[in-house]
PDB file of N, CA and C in Angstrom:
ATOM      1  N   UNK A   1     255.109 -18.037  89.135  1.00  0.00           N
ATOM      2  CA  UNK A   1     255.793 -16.762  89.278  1.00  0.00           C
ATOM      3  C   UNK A   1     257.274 -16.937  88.942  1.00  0.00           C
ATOM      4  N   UNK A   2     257.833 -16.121  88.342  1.00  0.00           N
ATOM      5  CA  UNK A   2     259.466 -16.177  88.148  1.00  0.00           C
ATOM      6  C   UNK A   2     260.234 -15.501  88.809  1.00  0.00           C
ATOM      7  N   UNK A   3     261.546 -16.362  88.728  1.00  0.00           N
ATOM      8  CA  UNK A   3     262.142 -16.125  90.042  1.00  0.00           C
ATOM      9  C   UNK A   3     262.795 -14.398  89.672  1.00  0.00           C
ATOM     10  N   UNK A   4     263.391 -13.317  90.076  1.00  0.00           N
ATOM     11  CA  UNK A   4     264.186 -12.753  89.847  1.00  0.00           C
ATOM     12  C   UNK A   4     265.283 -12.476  88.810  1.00  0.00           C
ATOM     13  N   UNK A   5     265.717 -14.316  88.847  1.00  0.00           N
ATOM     14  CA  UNK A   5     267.097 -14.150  87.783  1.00  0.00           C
ATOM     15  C   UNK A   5     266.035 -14.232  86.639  1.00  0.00           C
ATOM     16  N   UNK A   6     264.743 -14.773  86.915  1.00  0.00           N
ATOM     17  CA  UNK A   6     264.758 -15.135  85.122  1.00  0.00           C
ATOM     18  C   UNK A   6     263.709 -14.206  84.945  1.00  0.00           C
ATOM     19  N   UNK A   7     263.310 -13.132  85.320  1.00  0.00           N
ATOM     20  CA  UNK A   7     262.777 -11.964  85.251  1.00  0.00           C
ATOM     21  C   UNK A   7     263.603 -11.063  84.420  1.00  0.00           C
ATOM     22  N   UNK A   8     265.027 -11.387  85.071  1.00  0.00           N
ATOM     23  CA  UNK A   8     266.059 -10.519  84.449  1.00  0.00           C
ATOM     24  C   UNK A   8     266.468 -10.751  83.478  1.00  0.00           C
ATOM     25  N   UNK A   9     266.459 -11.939  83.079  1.00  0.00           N
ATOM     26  CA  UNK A   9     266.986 -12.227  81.790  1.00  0.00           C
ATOM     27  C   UNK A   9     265.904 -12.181  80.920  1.00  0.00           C
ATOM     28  N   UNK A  10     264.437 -12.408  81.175  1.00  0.00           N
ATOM     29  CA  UNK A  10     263.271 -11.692  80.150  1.00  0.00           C
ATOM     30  C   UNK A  10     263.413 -10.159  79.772  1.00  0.00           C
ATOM     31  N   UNK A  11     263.583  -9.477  81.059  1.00  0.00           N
ATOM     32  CA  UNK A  11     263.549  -8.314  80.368  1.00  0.00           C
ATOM     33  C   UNK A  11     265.115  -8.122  79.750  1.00  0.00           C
ATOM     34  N   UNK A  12     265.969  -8.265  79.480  1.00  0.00           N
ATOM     35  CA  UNK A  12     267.478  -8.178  78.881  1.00  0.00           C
ATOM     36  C   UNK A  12     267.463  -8.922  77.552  1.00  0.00           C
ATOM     37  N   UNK A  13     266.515 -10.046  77.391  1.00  0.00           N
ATOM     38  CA  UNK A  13     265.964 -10.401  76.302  1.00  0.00           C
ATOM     39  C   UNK A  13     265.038  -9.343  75.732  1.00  0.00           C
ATOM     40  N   UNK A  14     264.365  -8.600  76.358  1.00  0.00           N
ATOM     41  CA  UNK A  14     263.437  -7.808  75.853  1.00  0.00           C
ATOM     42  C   UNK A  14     264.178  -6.374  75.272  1.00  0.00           C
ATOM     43  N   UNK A  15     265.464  -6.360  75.961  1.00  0.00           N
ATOM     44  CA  UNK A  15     266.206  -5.210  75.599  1.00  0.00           C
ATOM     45  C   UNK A  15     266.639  -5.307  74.123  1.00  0.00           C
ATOM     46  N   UNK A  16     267.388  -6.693  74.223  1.00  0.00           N
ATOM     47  CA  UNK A  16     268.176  -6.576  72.958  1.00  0.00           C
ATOM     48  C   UNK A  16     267.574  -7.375  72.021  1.00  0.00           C
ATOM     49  N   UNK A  17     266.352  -7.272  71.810  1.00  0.00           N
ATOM     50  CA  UNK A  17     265.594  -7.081  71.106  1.00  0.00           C
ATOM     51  C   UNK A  17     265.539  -5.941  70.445  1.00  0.00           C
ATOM     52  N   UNK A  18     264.847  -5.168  71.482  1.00  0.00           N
ATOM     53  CA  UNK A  18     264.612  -3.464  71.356  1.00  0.00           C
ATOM     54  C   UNK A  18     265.803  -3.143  71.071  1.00  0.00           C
ATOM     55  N   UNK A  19     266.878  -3.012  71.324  1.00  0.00           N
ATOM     56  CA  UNK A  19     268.271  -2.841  70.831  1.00  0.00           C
ATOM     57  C   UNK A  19     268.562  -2.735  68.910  1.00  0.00           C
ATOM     58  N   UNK A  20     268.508  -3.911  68.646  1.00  0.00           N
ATOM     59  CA  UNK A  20     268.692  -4.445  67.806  1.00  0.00           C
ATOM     60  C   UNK A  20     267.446  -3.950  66.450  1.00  0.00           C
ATOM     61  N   UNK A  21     266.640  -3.737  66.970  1.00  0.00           N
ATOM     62  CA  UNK A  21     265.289  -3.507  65.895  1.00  0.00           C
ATOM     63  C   UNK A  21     265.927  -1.656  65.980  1.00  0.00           C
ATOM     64  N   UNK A  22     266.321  -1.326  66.671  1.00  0.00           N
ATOM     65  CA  UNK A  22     266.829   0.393  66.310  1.00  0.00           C
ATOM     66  C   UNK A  22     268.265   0.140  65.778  1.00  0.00           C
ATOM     67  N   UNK A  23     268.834  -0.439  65.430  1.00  0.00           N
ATOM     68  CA  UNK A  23     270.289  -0.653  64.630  1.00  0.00           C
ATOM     69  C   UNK A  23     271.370  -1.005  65.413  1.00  0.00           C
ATOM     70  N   UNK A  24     271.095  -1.359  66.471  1.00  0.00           N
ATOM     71  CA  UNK A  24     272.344  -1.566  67.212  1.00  0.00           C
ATOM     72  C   UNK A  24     272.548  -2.775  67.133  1.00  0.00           C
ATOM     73  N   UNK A  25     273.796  -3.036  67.482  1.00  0.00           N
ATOM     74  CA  UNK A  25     274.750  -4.597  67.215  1.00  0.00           C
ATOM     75  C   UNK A  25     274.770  -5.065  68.700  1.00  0.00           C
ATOM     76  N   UNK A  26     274.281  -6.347  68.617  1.00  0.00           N
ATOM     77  CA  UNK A  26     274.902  -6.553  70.476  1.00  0.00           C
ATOM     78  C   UNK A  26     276.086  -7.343  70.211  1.00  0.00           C
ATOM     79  N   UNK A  27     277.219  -6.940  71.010  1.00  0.00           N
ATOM     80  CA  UNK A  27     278.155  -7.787  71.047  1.00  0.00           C
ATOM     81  C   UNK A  27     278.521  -8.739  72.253  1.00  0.00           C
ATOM     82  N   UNK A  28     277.846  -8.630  73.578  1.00  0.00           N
ATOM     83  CA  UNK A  28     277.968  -9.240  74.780  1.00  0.00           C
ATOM     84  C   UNK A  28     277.078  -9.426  75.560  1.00  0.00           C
ATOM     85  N   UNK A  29     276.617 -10.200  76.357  1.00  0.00           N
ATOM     86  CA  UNK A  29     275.095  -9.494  77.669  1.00  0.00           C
ATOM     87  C   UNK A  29     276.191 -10.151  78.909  1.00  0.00           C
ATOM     88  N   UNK A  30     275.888 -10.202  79.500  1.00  0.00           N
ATOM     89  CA  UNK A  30     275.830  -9.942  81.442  1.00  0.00           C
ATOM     90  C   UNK A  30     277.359 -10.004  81.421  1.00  0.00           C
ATOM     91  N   UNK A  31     278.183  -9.702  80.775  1.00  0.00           N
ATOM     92  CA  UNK A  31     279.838  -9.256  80.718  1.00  0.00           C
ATOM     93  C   UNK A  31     280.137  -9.037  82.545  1.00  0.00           C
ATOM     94  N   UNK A  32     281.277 -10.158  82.790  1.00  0.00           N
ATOM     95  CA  UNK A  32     281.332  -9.696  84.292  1.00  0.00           C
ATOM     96  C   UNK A  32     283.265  -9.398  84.305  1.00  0.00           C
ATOM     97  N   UNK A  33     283.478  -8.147  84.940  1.00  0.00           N
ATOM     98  CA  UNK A  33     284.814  -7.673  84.681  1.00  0.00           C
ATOM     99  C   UNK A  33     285.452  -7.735  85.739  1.00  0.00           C
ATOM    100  N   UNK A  34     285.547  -9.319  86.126  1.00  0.00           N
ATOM    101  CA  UNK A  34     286.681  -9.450  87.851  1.00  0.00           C
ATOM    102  C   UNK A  34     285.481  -8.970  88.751  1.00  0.00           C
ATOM    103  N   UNK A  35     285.963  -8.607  89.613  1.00  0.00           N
ATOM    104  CA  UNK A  35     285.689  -7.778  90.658  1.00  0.00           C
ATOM    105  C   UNK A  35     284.950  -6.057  90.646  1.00  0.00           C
ATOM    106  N   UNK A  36     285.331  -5.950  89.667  1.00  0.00           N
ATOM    107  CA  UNK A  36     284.323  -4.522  89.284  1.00  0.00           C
ATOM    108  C   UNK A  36     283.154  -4.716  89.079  1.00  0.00           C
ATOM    109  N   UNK A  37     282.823  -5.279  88.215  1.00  0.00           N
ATOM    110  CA  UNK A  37     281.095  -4.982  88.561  1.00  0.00           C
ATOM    111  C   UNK A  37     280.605  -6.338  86.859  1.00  0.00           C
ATOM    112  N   UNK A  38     279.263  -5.879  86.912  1.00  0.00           N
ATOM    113  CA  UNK A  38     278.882  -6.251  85.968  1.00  0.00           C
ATOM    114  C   UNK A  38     277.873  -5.537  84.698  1.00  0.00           C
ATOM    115  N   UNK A  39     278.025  -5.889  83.279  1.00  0.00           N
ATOM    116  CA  UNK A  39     277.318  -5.014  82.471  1.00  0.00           C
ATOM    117  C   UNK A  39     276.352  -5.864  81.858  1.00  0.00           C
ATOM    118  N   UNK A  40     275.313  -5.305  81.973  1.00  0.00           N
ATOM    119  CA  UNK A  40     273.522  -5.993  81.606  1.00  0.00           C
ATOM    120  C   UNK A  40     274.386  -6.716  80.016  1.00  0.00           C
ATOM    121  N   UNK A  41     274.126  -4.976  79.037  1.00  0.00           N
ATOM    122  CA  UNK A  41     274.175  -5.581  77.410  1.00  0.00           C
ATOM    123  C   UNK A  41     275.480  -4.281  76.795  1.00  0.00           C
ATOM    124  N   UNK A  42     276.554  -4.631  76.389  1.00  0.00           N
ATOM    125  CA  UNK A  42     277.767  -4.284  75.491  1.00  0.00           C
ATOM    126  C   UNK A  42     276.838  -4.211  74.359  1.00  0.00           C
ATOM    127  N   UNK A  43     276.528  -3.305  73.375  1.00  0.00           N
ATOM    128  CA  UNK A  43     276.051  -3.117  71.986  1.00  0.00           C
ATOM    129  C   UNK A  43     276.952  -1.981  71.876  1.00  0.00           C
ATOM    130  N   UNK A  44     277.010  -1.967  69.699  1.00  0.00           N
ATOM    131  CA  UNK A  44     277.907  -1.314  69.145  1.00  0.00           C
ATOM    132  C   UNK A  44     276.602  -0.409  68.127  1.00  0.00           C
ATOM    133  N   UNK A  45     276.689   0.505  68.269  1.00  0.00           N
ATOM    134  CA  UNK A  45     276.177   1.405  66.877  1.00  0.00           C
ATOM    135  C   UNK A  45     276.951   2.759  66.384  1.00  0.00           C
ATOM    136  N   UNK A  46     276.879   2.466  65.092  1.00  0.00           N
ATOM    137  CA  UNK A  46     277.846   3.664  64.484  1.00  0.00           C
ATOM    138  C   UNK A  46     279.288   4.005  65.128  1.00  0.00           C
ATOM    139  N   UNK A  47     279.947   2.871  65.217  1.00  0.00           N
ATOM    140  CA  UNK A  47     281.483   2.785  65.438  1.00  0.00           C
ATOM    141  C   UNK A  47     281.658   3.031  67.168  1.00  0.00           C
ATOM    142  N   UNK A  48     280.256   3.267  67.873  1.00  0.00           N
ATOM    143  CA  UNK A  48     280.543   3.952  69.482  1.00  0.00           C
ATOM    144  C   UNK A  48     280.012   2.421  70.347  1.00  0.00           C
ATOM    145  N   UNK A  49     280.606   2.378  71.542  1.00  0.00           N
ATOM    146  CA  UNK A  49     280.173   0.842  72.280  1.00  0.00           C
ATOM    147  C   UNK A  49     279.185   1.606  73.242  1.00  0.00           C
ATOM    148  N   UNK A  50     278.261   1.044  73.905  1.00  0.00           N
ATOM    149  CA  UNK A  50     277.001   1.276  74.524  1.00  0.00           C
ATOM    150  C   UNK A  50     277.170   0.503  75.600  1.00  0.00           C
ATOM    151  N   UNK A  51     277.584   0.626  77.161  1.00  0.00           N
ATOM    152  CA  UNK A  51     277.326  -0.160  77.896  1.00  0.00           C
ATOM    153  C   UNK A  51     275.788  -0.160  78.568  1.00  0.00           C
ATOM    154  N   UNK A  52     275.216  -0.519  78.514  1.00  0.00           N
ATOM    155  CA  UNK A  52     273.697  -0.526  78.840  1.00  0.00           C
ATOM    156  C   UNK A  52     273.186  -1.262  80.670  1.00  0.00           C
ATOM    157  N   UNK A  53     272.929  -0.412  81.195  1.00  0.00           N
ATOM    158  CA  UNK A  53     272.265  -1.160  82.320  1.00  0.00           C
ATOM    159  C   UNK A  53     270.720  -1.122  82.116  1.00  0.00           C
ATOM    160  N   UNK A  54     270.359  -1.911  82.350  1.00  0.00           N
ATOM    161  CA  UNK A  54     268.555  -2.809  82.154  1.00  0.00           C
ATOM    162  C   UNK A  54     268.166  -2.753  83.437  1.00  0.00           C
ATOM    163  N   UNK A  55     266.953  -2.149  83.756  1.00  0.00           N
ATOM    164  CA  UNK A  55     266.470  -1.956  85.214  1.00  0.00           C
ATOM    165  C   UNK A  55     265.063  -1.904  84.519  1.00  0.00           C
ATOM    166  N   UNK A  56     264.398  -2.939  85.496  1.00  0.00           N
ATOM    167  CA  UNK A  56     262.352  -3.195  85.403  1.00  0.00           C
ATOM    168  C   UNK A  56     262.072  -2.768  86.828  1.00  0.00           C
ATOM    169  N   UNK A  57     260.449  -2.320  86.919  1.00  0.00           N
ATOM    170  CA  UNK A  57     259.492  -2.534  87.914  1.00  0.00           C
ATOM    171  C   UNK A  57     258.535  -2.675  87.123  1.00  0.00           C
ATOM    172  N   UNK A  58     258.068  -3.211  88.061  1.00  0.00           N
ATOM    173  CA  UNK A  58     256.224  -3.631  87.377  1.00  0.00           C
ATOM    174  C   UNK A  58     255.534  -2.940  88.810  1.00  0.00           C
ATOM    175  N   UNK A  59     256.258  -1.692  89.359  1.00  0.00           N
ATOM    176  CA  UNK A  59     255.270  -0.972  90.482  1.00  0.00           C
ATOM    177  C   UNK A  59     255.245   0.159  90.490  1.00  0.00           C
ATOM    178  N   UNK A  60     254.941   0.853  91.080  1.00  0.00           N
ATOM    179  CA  UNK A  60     255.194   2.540  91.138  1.00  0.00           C
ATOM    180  C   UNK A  60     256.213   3.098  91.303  1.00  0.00           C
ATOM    181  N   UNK A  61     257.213   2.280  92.030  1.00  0.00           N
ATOM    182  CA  UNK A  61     258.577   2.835  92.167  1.00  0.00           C
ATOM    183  C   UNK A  61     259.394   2.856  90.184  1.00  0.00           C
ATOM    184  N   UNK A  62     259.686   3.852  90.309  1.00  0.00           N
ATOM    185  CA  UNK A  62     260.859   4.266  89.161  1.00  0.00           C
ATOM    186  C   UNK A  62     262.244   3.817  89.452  1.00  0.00           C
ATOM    187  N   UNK A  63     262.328   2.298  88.554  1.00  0.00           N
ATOM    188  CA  UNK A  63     263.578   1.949  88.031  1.00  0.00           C
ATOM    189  C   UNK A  63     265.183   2.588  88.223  1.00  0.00           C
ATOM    190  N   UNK A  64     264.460   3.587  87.553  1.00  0.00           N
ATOM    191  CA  UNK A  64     265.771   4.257  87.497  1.00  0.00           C
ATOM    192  C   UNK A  64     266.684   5.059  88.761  1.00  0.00           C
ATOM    193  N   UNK A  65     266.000   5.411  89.870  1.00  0.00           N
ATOM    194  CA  UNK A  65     266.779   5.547  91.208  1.00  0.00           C
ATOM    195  C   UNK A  65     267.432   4.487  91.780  1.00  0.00           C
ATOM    196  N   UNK A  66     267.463   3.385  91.392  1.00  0.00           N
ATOM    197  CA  UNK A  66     268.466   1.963  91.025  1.00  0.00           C
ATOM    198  C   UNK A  66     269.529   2.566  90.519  1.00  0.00           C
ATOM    199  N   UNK A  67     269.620   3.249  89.859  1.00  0.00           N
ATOM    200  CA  UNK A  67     271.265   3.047  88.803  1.00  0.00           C
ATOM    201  C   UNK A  67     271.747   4.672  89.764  1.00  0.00           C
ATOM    202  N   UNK A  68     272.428   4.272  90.445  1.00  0.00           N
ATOM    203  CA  UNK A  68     273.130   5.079  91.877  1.00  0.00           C
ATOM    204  C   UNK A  68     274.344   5.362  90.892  1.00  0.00           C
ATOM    205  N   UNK A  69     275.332   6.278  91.613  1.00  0.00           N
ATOM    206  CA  UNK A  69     276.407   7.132  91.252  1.00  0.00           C
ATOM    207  C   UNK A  69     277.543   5.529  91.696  1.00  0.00           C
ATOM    208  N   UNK A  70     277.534   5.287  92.526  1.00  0.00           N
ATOM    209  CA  UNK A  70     278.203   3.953  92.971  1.00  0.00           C
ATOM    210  C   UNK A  70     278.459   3.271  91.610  1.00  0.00           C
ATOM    211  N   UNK A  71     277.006   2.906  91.216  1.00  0.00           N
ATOM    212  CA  UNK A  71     276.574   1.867  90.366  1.00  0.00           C
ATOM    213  C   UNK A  71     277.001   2.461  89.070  1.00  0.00           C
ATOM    214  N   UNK A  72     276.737   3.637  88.585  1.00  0.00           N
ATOM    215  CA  UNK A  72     277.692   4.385  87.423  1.00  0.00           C
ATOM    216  C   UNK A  72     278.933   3.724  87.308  1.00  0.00           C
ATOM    217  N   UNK A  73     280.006   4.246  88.473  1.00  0.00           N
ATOM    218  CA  UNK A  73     281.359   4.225  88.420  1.00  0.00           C
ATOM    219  C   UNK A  73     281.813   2.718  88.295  1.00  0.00           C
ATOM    220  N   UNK A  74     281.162   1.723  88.553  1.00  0.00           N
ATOM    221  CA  UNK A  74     281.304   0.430  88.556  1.00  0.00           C
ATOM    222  C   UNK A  74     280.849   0.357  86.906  1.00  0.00           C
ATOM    223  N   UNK A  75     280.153   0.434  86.514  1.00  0.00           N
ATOM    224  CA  UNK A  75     280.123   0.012  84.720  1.00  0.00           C
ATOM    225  C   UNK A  75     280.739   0.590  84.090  1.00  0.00           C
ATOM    226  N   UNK A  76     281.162   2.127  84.635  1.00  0.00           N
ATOM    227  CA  UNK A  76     282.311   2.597  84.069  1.00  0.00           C
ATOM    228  C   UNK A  76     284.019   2.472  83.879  1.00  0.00           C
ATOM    229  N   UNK A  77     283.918   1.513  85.466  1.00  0.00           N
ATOM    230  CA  UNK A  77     285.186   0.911  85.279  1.00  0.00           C
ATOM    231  C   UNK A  77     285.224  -0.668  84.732  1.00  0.00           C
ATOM    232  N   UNK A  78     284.097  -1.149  84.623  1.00  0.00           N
ATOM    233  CA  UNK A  78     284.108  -2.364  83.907  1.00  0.00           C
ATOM    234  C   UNK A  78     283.943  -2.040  82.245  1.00  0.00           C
ATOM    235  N   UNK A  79     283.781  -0.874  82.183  1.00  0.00           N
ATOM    236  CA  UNK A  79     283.583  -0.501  81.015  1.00  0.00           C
ATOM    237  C   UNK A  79     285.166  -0.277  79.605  1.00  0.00           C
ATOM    238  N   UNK A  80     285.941   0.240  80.897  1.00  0.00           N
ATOM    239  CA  UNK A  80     287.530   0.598  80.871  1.00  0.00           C
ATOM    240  C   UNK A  80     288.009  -1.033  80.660  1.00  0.00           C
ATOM    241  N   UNK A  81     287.839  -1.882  81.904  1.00  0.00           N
ATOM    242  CA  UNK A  81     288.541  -2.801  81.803  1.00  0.00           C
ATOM    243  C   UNK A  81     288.476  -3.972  80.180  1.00  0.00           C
ATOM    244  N   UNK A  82     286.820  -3.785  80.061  1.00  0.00           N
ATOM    245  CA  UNK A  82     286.470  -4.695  78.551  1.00  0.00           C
ATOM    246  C   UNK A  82     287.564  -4.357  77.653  1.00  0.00           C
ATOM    247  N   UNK A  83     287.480  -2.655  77.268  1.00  0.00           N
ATOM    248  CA  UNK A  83     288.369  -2.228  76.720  1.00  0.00           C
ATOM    249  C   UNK A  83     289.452  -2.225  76.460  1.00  0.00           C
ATOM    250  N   UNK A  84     290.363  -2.726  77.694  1.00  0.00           N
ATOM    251  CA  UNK A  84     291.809  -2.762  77.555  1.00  0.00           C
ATOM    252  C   UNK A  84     291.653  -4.346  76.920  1.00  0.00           C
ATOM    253  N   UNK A  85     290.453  -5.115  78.059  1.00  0.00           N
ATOM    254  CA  UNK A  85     290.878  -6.740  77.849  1.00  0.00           C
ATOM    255  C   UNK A  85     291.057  -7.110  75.777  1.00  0.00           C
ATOM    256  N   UNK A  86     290.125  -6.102  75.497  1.00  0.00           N
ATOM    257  CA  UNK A  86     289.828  -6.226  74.041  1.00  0.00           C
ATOM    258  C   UNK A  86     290.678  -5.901  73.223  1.00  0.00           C
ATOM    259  N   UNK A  87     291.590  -5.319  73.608  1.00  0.00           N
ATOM    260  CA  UNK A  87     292.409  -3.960  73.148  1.00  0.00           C
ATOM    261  C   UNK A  87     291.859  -3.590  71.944  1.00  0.00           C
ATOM    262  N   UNK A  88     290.258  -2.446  72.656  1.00  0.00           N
ATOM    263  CA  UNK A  88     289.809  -1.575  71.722  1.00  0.00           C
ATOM    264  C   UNK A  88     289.976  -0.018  72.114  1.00  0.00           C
ATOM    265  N   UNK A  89     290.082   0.875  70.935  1.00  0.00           N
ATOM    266  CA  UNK A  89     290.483   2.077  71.276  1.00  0.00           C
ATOM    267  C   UNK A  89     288.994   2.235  70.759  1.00  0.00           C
ATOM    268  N   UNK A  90     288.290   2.945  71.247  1.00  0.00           N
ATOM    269  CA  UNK A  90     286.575   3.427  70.196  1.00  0.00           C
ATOM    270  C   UNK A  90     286.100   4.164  71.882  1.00  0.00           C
ATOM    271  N   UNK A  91     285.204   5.155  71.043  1.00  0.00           N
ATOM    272  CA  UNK A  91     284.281   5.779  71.453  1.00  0.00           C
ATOM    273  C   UNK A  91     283.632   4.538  72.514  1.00  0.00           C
ATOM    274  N   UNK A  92     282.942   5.064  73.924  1.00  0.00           N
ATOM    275  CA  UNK A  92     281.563   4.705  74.205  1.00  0.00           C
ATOM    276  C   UNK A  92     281.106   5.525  75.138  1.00  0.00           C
ATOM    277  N   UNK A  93     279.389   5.106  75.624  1.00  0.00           N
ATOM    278  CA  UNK A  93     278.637   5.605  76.434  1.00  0.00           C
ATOM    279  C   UNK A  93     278.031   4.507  77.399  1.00  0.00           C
ATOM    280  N   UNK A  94     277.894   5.537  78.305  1.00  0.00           N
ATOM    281  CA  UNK A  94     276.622   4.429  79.564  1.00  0.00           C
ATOM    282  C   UNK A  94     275.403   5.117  79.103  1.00  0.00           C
ATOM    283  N   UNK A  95     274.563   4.065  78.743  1.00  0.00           N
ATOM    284  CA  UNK A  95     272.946   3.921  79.102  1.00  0.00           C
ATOM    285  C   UNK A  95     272.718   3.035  79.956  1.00  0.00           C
ATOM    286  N   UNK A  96     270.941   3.609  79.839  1.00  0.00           N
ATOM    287  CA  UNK A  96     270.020   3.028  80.573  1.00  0.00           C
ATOM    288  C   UNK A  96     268.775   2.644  79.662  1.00  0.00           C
ATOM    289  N   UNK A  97     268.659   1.360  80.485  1.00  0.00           N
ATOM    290  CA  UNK A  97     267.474   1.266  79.221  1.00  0.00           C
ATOM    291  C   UNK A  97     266.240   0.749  80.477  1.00  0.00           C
ATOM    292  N   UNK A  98     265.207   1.115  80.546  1.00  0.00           N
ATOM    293  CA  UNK A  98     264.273   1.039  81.707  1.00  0.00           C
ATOM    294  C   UNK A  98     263.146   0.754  81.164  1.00  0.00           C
ATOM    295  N   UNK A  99     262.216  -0.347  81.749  1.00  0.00           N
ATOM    296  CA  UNK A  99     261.535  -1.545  81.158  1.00  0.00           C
ATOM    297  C   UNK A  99     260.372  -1.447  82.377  1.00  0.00           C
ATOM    298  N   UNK A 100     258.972  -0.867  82.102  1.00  0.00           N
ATOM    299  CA  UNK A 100     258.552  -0.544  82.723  1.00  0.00           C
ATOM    300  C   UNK A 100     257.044  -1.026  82.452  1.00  0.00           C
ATOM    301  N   UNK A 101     256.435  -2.247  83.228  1.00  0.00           N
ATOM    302  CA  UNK A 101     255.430  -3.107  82.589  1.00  0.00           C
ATOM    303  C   UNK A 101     255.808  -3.331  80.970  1.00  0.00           C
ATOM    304  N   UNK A 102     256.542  -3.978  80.090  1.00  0.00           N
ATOM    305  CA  UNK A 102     257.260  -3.745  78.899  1.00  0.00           C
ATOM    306  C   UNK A 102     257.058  -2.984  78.342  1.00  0.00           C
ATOM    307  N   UNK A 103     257.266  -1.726  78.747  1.00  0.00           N
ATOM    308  CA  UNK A 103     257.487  -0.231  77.863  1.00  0.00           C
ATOM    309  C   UNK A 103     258.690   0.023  78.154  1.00  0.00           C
ATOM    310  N   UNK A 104     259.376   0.407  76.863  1.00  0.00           N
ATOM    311  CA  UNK A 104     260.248   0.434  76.592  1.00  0.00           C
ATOM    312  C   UNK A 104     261.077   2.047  77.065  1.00  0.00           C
ATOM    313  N   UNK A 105     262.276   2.192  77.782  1.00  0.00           N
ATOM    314  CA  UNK A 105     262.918   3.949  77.505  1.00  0.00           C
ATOM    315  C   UNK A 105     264.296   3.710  77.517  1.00  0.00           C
ATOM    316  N   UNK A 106     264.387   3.989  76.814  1.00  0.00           N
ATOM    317  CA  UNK A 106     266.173   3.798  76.527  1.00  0.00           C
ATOM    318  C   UNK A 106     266.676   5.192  76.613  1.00  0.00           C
ATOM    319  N   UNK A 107     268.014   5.910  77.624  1.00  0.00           N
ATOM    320  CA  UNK A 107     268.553   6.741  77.987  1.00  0.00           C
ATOM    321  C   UNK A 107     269.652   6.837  77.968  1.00  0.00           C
ATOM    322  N   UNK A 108     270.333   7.297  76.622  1.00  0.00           N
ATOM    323  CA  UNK A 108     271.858   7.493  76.584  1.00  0.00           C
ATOM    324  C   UNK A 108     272.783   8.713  76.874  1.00  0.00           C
ATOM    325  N   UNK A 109     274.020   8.122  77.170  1.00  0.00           N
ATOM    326  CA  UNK A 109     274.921   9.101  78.318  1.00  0.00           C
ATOM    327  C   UNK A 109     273.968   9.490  79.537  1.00  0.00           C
ATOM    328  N   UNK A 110     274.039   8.275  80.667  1.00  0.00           N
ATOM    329  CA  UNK A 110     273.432   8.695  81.628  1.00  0.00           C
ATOM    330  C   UNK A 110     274.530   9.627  82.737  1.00  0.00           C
ATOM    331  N   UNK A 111     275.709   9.222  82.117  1.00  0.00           N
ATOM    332  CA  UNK A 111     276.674  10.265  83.419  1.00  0.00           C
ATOM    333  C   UNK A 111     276.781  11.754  82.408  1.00  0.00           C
ATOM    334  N   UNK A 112     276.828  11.906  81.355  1.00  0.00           N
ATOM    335  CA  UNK A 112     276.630  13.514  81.468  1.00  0.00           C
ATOM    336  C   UNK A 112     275.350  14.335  82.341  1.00  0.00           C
TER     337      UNK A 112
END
């Protein structure tokens, strides 16, 4: 059986995969910004950055009531901070990409 971490990093492997086979560029995975938080996968498509959070079950519960309003504002401010650290001015969005027995749903602009 695998432990958790390396559950997580199968399916985040499994992302940017899936990422990447739809045109997107990855430029980072588990990006940790200080004390703010942390971001699964940084990908770039069509000039806009994608911060992506990666959430699995393999049960009945839905993934996605994981990615809390808390949990938003934390990739959103780690999202800010990459940015300055980079000093990039560009477009981006928060997704979600939700991995569900490996089926794939990828959900962009989850805060609009």
């Amino acid at each position: 059986m695998m432990s958790t971490k390396d559950t997580g990093n199968y399916n985040e492997t499994l992302a940017t995969k899936f990422l990447a086979s739809g045109g997107y560029t990855i430029v980072e995975r588990n990006y940790y910004a200080r004390k703010l938080g942390e971001i699964d996968i940084i990908a770039s498509k069509n000039k806009v950055l994608h911060f992506i959070e990666v959430k699995s079950a393999n049960a009945d519960f839905d993934p996605i009531y994981n990615i809390t309003p808390s949990k938003i504002r934390k990739i959103i401010n780690s999202a800010y901070y990459f940015l300055k650290e980079r000093k990039l001015n560009m477009a981006f969005c928060i997704d979600a990409l939700i991995i569900r027995q490996e089926k794939i749903e990828f959900i962009e602009n989850i805060t609009l």
